[in-house]
C-alpha atoms as a PDB file:
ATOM      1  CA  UNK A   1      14.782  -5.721 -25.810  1.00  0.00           C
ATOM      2  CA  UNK A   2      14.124  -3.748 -22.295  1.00  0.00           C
ATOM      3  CA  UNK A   3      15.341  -0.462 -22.572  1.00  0.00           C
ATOM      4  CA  UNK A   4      15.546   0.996 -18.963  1.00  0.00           C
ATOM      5  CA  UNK A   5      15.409   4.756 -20.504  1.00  0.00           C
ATOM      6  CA  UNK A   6      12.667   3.779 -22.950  1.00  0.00           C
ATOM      7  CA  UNK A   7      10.788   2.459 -20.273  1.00  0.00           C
ATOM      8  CA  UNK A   8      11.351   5.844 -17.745  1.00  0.00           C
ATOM      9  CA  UNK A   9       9.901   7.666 -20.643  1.00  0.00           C
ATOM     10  CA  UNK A  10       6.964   5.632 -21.005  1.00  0.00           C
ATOM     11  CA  UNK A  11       5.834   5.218 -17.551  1.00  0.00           C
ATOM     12  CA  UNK A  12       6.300   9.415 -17.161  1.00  0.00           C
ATOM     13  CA  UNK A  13       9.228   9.214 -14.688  1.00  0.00           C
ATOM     14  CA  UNK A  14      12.294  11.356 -14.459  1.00  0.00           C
ATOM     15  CA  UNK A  15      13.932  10.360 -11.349  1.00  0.00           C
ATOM     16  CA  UNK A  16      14.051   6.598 -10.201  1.00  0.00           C
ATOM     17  CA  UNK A  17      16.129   4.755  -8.690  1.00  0.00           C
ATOM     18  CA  UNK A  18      17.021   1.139  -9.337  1.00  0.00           C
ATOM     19  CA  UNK A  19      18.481  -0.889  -6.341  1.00  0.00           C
ATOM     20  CA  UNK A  20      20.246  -4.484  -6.441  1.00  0.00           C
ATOM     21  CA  UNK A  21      22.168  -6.556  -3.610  1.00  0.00           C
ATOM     22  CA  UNK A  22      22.905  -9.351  -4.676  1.00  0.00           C
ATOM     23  CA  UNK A  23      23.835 -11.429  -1.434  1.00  0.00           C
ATOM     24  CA  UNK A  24      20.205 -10.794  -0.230  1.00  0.00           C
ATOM     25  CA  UNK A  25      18.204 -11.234  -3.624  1.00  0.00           C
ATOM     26  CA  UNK A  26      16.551  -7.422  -3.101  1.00  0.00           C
ATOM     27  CA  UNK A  27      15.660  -5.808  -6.688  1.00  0.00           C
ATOM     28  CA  UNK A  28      13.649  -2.570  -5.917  1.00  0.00           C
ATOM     29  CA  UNK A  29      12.956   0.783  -7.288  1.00  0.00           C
ATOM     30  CA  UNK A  30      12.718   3.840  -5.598  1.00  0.00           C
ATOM     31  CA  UNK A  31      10.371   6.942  -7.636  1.00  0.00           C
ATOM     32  CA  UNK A  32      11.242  10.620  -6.364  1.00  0.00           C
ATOM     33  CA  UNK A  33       8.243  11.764  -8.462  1.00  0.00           C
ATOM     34  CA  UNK A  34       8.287  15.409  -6.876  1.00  0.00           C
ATOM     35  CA  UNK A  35      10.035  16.877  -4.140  1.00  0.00           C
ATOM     36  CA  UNK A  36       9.438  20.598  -4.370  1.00  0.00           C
ATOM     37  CA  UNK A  37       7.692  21.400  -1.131  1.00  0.00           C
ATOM     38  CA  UNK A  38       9.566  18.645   0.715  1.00  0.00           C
ATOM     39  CA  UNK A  39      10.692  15.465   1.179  1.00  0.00           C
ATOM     40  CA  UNK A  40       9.069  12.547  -1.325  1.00  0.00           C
ATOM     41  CA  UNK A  41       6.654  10.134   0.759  1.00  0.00           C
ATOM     42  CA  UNK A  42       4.973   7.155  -0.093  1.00  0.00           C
ATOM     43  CA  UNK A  43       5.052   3.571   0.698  1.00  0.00           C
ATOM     44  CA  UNK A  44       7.040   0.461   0.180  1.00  0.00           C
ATOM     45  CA  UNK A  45       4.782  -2.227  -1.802  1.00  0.00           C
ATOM     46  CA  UNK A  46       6.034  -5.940  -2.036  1.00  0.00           C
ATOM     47  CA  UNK A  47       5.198  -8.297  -4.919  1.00  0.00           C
ATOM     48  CA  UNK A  48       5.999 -10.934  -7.221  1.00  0.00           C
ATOM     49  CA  UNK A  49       5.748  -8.449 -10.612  1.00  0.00           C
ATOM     50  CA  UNK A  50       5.964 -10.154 -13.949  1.00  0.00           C
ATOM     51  CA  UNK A  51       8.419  -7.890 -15.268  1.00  0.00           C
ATOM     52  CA  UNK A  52      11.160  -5.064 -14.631  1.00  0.00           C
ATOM     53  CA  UNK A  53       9.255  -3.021 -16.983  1.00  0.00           C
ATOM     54  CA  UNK A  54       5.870  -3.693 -14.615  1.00  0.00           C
ATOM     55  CA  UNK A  55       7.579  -2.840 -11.281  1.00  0.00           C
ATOM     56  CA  UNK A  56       9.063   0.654 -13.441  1.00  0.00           C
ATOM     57  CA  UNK A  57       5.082   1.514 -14.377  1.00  0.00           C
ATOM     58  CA  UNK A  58       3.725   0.948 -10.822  1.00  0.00           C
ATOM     59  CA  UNK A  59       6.337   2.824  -8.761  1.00  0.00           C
ATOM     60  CA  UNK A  60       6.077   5.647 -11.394  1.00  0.00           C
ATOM     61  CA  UNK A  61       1.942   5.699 -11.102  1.00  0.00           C
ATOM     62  CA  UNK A  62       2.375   5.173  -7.524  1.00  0.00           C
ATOM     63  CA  UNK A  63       5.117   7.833  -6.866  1.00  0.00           C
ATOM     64  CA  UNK A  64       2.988  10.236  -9.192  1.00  0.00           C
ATOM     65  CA  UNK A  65      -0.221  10.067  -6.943  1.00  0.00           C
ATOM     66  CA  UNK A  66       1.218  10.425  -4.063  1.00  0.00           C
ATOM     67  CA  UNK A  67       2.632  14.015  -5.442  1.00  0.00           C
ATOM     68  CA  UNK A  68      -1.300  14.732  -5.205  1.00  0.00           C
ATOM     69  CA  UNK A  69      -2.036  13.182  -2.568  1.00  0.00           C
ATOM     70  CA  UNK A  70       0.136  15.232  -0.544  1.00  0.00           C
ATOM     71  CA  UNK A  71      -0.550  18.551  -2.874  1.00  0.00           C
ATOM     72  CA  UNK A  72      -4.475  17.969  -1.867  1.00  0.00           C
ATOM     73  CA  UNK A  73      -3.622  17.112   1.914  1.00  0.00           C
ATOM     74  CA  UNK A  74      -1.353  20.125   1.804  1.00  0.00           C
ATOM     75  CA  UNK A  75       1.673  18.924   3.140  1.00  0.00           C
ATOM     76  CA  UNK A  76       4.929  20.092   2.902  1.00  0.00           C
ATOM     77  CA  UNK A  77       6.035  17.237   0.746  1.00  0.00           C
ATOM     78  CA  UNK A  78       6.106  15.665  -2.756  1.00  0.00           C
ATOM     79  CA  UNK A  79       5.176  12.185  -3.886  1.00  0.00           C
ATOM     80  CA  UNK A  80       7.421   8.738  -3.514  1.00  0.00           C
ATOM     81  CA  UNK A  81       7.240   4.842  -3.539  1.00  0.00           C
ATOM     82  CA  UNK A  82       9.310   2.188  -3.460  1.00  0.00           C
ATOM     83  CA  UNK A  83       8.669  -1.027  -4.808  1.00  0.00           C
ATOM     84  CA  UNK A  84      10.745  -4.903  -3.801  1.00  0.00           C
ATOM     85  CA  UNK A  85      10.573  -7.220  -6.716  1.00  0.00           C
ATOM     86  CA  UNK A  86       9.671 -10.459  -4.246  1.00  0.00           C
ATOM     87  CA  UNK A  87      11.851 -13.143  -6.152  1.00  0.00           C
ATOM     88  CA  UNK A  88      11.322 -17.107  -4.697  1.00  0.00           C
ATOM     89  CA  UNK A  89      14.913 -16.768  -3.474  1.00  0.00           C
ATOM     90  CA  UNK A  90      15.040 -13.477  -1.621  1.00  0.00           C
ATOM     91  CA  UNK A  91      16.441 -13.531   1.757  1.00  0.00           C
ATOM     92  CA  UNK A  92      13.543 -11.041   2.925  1.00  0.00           C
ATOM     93  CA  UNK A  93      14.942 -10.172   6.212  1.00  0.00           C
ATOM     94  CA  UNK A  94      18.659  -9.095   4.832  1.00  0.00           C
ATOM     95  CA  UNK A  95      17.303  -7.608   1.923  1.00  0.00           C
ATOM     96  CA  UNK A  96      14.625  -5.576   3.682  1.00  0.00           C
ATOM     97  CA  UNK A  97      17.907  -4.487   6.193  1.00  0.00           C
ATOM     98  CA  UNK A  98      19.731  -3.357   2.575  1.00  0.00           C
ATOM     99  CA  UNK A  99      16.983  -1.784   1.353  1.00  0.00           C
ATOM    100  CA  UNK A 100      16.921   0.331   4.555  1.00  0.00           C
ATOM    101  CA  UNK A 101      20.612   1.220   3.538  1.00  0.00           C
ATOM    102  CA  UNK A 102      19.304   2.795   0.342  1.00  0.00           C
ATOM    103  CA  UNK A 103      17.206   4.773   2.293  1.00  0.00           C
ATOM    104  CA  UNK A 104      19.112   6.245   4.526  1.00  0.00           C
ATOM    105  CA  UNK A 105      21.505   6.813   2.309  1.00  0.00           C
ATOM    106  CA  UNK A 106      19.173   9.380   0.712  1.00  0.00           C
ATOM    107  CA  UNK A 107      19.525  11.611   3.896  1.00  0.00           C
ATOM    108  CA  UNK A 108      15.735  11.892   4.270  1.00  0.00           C
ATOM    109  CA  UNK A 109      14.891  13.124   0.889  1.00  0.00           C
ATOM    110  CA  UNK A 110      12.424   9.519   1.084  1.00  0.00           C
ATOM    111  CA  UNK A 111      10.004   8.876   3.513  1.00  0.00           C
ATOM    112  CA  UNK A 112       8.419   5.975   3.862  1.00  0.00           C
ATOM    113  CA  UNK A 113       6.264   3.753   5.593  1.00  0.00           C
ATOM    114  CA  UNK A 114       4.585   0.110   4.824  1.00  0.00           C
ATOM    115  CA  UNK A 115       2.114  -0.428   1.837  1.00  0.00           C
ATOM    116  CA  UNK A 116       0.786  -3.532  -0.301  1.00  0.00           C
ATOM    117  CA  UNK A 117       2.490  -7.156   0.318  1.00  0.00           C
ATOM    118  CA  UNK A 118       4.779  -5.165   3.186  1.00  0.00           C
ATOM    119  CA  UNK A 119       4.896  -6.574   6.747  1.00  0.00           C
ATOM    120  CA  UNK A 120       5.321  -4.833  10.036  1.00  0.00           C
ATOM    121  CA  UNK A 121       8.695  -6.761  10.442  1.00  0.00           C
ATOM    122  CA  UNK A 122       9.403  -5.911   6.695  1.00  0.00           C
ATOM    123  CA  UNK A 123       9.494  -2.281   8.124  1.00  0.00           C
ATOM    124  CA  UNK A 124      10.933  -3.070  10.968  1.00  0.00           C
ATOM    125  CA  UNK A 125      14.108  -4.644   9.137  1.00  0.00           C
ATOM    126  CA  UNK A 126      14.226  -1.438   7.553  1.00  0.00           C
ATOM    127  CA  UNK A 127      14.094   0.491  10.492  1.00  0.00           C
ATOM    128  CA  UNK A 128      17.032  -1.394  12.100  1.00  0.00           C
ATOM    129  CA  UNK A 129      19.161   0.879   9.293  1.00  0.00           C
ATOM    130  CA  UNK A 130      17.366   4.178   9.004  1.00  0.00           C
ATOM    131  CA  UNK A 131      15.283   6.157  10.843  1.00  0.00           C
ATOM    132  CA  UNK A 132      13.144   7.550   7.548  1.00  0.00           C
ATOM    133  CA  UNK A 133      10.980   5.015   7.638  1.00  0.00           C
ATOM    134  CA  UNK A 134       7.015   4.840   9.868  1.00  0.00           C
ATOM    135  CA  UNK A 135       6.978   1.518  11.633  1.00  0.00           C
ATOM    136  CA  UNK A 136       3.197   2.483  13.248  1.00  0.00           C
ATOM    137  CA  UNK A 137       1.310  -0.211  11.589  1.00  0.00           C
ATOM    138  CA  UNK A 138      -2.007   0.547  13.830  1.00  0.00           C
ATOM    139  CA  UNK A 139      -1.773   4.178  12.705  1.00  0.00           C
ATOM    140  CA  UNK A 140      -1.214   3.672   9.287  1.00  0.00           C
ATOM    141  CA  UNK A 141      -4.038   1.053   9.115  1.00  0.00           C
ATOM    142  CA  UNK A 142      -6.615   3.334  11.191  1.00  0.00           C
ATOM    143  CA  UNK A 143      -5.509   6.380   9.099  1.00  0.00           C
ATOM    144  CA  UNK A 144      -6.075   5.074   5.153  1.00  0.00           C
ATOM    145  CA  UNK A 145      -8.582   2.719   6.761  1.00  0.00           C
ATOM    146  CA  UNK A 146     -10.427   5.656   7.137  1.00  0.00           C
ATOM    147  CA  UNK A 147      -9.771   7.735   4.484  1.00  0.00           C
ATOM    148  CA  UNK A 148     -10.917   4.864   2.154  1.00  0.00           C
ATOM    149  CA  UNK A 149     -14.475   5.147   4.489  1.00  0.00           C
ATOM    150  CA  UNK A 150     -14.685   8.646   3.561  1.00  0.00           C
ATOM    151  CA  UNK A 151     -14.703   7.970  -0.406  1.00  0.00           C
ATOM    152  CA  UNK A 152     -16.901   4.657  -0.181  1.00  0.00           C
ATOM    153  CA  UNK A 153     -19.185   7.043   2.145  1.00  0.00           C
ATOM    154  CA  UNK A 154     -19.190   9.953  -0.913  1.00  0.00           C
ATOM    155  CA  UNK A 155     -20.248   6.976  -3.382  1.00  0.00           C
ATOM    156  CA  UNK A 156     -23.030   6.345  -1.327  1.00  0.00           C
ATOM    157  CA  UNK A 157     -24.316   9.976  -0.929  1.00  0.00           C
ATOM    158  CA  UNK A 158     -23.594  10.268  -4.851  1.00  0.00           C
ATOM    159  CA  UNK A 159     -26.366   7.541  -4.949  1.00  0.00           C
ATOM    160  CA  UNK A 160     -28.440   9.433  -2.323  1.00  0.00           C
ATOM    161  CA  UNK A 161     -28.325   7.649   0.763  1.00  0.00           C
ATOM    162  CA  UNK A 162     -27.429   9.231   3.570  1.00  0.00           C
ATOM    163  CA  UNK A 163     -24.679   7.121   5.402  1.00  0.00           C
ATOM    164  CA  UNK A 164     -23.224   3.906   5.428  1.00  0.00           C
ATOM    165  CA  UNK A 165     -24.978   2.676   8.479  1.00  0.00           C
ATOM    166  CA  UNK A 166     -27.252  -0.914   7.088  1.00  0.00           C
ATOM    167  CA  UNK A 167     -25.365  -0.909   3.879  1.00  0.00           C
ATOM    168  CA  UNK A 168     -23.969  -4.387   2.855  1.00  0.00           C
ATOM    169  CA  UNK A 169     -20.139  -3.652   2.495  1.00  0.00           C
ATOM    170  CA  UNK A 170     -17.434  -6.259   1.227  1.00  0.00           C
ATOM    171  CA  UNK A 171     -13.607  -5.853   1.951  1.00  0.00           C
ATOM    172  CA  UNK A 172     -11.643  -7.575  -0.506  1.00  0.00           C
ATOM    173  CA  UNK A 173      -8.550  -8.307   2.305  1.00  0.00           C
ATOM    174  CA  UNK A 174      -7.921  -8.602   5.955  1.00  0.00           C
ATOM    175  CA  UNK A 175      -4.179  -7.613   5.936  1.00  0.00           C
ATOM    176  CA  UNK A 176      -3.096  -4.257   6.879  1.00  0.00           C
ATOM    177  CA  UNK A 177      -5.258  -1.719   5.248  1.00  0.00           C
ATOM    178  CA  UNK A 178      -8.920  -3.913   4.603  1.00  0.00           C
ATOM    179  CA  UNK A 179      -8.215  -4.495   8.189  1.00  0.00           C
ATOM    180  CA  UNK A 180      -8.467  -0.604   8.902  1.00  0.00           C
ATOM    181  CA  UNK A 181     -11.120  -0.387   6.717  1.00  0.00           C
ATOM    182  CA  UNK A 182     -12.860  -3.290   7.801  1.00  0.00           C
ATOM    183  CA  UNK A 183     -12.626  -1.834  11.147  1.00  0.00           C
ATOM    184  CA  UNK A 184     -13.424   1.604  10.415  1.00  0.00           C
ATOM    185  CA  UNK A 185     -17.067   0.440   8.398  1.00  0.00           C
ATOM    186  CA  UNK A 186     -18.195  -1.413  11.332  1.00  0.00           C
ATOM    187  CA  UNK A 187     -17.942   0.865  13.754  1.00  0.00           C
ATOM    188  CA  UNK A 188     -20.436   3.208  11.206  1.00  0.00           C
ATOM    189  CA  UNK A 189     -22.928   0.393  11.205  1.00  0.00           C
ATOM    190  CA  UNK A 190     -22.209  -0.857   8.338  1.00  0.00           C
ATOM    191  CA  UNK A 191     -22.946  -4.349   7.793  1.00  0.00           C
ATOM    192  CA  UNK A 192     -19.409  -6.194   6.420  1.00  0.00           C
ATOM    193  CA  UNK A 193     -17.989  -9.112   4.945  1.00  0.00           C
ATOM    194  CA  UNK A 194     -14.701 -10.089   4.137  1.00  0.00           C
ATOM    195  CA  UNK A 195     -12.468 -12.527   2.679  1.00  0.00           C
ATOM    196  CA  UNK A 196      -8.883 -13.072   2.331  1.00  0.00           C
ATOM    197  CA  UNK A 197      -6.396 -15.736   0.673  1.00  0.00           C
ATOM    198  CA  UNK A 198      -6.121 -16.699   4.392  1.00  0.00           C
ATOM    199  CA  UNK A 199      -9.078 -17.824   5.981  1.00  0.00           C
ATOM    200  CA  UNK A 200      -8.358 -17.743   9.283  1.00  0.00           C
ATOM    201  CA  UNK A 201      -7.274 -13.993   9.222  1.00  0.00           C
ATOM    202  CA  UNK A 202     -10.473 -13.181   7.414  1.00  0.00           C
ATOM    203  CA  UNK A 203     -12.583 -15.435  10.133  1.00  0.00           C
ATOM    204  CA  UNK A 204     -10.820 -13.609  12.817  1.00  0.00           C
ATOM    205  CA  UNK A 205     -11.639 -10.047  11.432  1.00  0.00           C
ATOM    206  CA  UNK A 206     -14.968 -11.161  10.813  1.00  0.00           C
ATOM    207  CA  UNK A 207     -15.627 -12.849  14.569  1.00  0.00           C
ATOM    208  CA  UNK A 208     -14.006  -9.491  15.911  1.00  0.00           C
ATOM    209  CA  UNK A 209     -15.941  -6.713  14.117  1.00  0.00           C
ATOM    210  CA  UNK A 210     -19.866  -8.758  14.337  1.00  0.00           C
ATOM    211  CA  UNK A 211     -19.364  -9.789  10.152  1.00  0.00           C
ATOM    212  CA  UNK A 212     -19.303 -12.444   8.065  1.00  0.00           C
ATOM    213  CA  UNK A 213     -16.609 -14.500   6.164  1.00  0.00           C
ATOM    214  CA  UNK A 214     -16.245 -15.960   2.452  1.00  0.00           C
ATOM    215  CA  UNK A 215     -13.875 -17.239   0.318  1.00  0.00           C
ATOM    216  CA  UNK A 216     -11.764 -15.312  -1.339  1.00  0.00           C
ATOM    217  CA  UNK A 217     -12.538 -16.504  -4.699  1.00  0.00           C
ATOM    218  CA  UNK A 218     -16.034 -15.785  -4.002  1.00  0.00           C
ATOM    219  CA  UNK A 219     -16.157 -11.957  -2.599  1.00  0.00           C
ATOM    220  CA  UNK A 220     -16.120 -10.329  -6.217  1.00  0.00           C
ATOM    221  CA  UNK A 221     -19.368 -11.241  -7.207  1.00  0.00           C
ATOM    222  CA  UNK A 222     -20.944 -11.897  -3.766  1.00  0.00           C
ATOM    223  CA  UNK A 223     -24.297  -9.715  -3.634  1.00  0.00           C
ATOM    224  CA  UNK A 224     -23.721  -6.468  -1.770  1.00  0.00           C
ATOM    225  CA  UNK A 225     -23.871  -2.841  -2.536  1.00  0.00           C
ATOM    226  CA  UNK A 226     -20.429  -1.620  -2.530  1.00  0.00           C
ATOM    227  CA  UNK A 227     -17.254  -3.779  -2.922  1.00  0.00           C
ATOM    228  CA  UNK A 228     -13.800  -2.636  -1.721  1.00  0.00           C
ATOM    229  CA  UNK A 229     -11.284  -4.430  -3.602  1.00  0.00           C
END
């Protein structure tokens, strides 16, 4: 038997909140893992979880890293997420619009912006109801693009090469963020490949940045020297 409580306990949350409409289908959480310095920021992700108890474990983990995230970045904030449950018959519009109710209703205390399985117009939706929310998509992308750059480049010093330029790099993804990083690796000479559930977004990427294309089923165990999943 779930046990909501039980399951707080486990996932090492104190403060989460658990949001239903029922006219639009949205199920979400919302994790306030830390707001000491500030206001708690982190991301919305969208997916179809297998479980409440799954979608109570990731927005904890999730909310909890971003408290460090922001403690090492040394901002004046503490750690958030949100997760939507996607469910077959969830109006996704109105419930992205509700879930930007939530929000606001906060009074700022959550910031957030997009993050796995969340669209621009997802956030957009959202941002037709509160202001607390980053609709930059190109920023957002560039940013963690890059910041995910920066750790694949420390693996490769770790190894002791020097920089990324005539490594063989593949991006597990074309959406939002393997875009960014997709992006950010060519433009240090590295030499990419991609792949994505939707071929044509990962042949576009590819065309558009000088790399190649696979399928998506095939760009685990493709022979390269670092993988970005």
């Amino acid at each position: 038997m779930f046990d909501f409580f039980e399951e707080l306990s486990s996932a090492g949350a104190h403060r989460i909140l658990a949001l239903q409409d029922k006219a639009s289908g949205l199920r979400a959480f919302i994790a306030l893992d830390d707001t000491t310095l500030g206001p708690a920021c982190g991301g919305i992700r969208t997916l179809a979880y297998n479980s409440t108890a799954e979608a109570l474990t990731d927005v904890a983990k999730l909310a909890s890293a971003m408290t460090l995230k922001c403690a090492i970045a040394g901002l004046d904030a503490g750690g958030g997420k949100a997760v939507v449950m996607l469910q077959p018959d969830m109006d996704r519009a109105a419930a992205f619009r509700r879930l930007g109710d939530f929000i606001e209703d906060l009074g700022g205390l959550f910031r957030t912006a997009g993050d796995l399985g969340t669209t621009n117009e997802d956030l957009l939706q959202i941002a037709e109801r509160t202001s607390h929310v980053n609709t930059s998509s190109n920023q957002l992308s560039t940013a963690t693009g890059q910041g995910i750059v920066n750790c694949i480049r420390a693996c490769a010093i770790e190894r002791g090469l020097t920089g990324l330029s005539g490594l063989h790099i593949a991006v597990q993804g074309c959406g939002l963020i393997g875009n960014g990083v997709a992006r950010s690796l060519a433009a240090q000479g590295a030499k990419v490949t991609v792949a994505d559930v939707d071929e044509n977004k990962a042949k576009m990427l590819a065309n558009e940045i000088g790399g190649r294309w696979i399928a998506a089923d095939k760009i685990l165990t493709t022979e390269v020297d670092i993988i970005s999943p």
